[in-house]
Protein backbone atom coordinates (compact mmCIF):
# COMPACT_ATOMS: atom_id res chain seq x y z
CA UNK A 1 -54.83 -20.65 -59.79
CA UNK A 2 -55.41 -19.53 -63.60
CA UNK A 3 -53.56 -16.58 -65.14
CA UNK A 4 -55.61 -14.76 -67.86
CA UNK A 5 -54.12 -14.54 -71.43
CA UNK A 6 -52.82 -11.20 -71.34
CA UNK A 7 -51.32 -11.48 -67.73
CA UNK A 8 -47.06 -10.98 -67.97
CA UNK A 9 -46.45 -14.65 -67.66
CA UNK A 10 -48.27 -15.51 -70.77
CA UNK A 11 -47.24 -12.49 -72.75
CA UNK A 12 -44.13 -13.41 -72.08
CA UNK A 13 -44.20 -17.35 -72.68
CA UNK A 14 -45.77 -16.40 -75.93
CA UNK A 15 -42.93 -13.42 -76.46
CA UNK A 16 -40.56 -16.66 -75.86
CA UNK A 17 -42.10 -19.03 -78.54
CA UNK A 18 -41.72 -16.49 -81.35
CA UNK A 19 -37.94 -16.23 -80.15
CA UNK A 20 -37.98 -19.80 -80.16
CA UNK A 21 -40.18 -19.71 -84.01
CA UNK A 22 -36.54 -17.12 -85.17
CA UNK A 23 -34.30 -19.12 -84.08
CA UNK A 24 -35.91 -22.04 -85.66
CA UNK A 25 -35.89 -19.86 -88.82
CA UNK A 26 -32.46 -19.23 -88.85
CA UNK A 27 -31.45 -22.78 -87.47
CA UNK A 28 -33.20 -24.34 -91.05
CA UNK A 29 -31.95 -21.38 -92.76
CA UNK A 30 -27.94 -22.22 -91.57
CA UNK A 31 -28.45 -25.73 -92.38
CA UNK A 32 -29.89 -25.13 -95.88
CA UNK A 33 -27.05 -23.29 -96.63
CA UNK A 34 -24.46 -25.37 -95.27
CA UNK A 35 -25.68 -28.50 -97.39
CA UNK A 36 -25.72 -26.41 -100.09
CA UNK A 37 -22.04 -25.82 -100.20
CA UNK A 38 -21.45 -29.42 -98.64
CA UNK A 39 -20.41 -30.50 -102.27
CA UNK A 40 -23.41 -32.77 -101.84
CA UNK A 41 -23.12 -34.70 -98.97
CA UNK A 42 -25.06 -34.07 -96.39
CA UNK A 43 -26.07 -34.91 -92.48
CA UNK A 44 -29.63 -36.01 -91.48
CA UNK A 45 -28.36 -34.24 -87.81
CA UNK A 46 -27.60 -30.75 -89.61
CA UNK A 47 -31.50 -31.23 -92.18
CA UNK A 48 -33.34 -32.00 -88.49
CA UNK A 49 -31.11 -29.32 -86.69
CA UNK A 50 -34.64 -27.05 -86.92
CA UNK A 51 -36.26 -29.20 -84.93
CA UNK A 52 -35.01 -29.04 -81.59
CA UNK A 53 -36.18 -24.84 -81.04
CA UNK A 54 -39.32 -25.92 -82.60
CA UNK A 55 -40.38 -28.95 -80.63
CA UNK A 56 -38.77 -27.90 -77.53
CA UNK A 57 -39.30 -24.47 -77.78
CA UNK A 58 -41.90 -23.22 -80.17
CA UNK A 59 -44.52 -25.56 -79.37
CA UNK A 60 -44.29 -25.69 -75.75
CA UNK A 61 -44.02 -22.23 -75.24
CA UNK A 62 -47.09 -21.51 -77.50
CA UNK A 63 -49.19 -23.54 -75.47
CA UNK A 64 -47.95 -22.30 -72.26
CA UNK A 65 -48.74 -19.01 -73.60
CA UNK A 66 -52.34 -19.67 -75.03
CA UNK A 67 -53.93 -21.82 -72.39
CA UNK A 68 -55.37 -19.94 -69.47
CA UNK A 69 -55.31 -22.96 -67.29
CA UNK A 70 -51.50 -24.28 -67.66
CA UNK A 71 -49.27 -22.48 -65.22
CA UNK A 72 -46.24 -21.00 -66.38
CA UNK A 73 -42.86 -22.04 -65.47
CA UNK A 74 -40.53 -19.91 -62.71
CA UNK A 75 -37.80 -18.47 -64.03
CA UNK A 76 -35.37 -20.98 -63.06
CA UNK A 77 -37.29 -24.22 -64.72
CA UNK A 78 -37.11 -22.02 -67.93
CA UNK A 79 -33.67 -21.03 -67.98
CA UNK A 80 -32.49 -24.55 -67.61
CA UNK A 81 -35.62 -25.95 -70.29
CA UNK A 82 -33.89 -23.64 -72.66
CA UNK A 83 -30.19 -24.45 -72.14
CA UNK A 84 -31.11 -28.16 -72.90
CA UNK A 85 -32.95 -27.05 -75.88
CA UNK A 86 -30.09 -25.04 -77.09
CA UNK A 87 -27.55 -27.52 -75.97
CA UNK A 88 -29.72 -30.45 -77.97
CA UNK A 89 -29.72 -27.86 -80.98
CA UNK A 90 -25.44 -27.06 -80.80
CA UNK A 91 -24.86 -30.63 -80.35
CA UNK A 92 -27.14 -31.66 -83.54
CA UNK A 93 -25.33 -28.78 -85.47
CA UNK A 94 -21.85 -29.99 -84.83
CA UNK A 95 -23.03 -33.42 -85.44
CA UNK A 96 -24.27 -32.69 -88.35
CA UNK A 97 -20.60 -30.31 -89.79
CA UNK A 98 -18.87 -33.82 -88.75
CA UNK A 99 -20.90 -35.81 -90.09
CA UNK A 100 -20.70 -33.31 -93.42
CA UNK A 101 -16.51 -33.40 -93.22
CA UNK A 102 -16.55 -36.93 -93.01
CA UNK A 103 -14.98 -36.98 -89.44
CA UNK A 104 -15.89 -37.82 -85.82
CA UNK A 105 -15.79 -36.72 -82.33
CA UNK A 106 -15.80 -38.12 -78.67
CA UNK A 107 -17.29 -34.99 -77.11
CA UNK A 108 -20.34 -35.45 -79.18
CA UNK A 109 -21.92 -37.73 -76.83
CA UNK A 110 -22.09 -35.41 -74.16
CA UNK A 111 -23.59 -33.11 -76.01
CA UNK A 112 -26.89 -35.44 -76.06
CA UNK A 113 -26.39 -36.20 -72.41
CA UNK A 114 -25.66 -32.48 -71.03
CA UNK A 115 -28.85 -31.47 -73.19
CA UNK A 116 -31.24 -34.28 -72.17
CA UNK A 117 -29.83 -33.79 -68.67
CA UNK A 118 -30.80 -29.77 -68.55
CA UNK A 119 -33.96 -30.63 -70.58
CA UNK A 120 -35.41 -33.06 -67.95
CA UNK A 121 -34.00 -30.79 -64.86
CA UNK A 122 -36.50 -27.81 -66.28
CA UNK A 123 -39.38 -29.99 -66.74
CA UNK A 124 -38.47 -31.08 -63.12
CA UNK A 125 -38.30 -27.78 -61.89
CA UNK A 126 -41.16 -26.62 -63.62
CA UNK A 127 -43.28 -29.68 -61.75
CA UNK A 128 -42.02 -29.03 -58.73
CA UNK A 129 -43.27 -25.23 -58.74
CA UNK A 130 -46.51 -25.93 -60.09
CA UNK A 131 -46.94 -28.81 -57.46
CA UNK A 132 -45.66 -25.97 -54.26
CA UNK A 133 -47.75 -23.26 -55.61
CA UNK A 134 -51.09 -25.31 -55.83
CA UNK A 135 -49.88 -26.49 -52.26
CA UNK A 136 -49.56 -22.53 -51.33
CA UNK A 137 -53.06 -21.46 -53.05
C-alpha cells in the first residue's frame, strides 16, 4: 500500500520536518547565544544541541514525507518518536548550561535514558503498524 505525495499523511510528515527544520533553527540559534555570553567557556552538549531535531526529526520526517513508497507512522509511533527527540534535545541543553556553570547533576542521566527509551518505543510502534497494516492489505 503506497500513499501518493500529496496524500494528508505526507503533507503532513513533510509539514512536521519543517517544524522539526524551526526548531532546529532556534535550538543552534539559543546555543549560539548562550556561548556567547558563557564568558568563553563553552559545552560540546549545548554546540551539538541542534542536532537532535535535525537528525531525529528533520531528516526522518523529510523522507517519510518525499518517498511514495515508505508508509507513514500512526499517530501514536509519532507522538512518542517526537517526545524522545525532544527529551534527547532538553537533556543535551541542560547538559550543556551545566557543563557551561561548571557544575553537575544526577538527573542528567535519565534524561539520555527517558529519551532513548521514547525514541526506540516510536520506532517500535511505527514497525509494528507498518507490519499489521501490510498484514490487513
Amino acid at each position: 500500500m503506497s500513499a501518493s505525495l500529496t496524500s494528508p499523511e505526507k503533507k503532513q510528515m513533510r509539514r512536521t520536518s519543517l517544524i522539526f527544520f524551526s526548531i532546529t533553527l532556534f535550538c543552534g540559534l539559543f546555543s549560539a547565544v548562550y556561548e556567547r555570553f558563557s564568558h568563553g567557556v563553552y559545552s560540546n552538549f549545548m554546540v551539538c544541541l541542534f542536532l537532535f531535531p535535525f537528525l531525529g526529526g528533520v531528516l526522518p520526517y523529510a523522507v517519510l514525507g518525499l518517498a511514495p513508497k515508505i508508509p507513514c507512522p500512526s499517530r501514536a509511533a509519532s507522538r512518542l518518536y517526537n517526545s524522545g527527540i525532544a527529551t534527547l534535545a532538553a537533556g543535551s541543553c541542560i547538559k550543556g548550561v551545566l557543563d557551561i556553570y561548571g557544575t553537575a547533576s544526577v538527573y542528567i542521566p535519565v534524561y539520555w535514558a527517558a529519551g532513548i527509551a521514547l525514541t526506540i518505543l516510536g520506532f517500535a510502534a511505527y514497525l509494528i503498524g507498518t507490519r499489521r497494516r501490510r498484514a490487513e492489505a
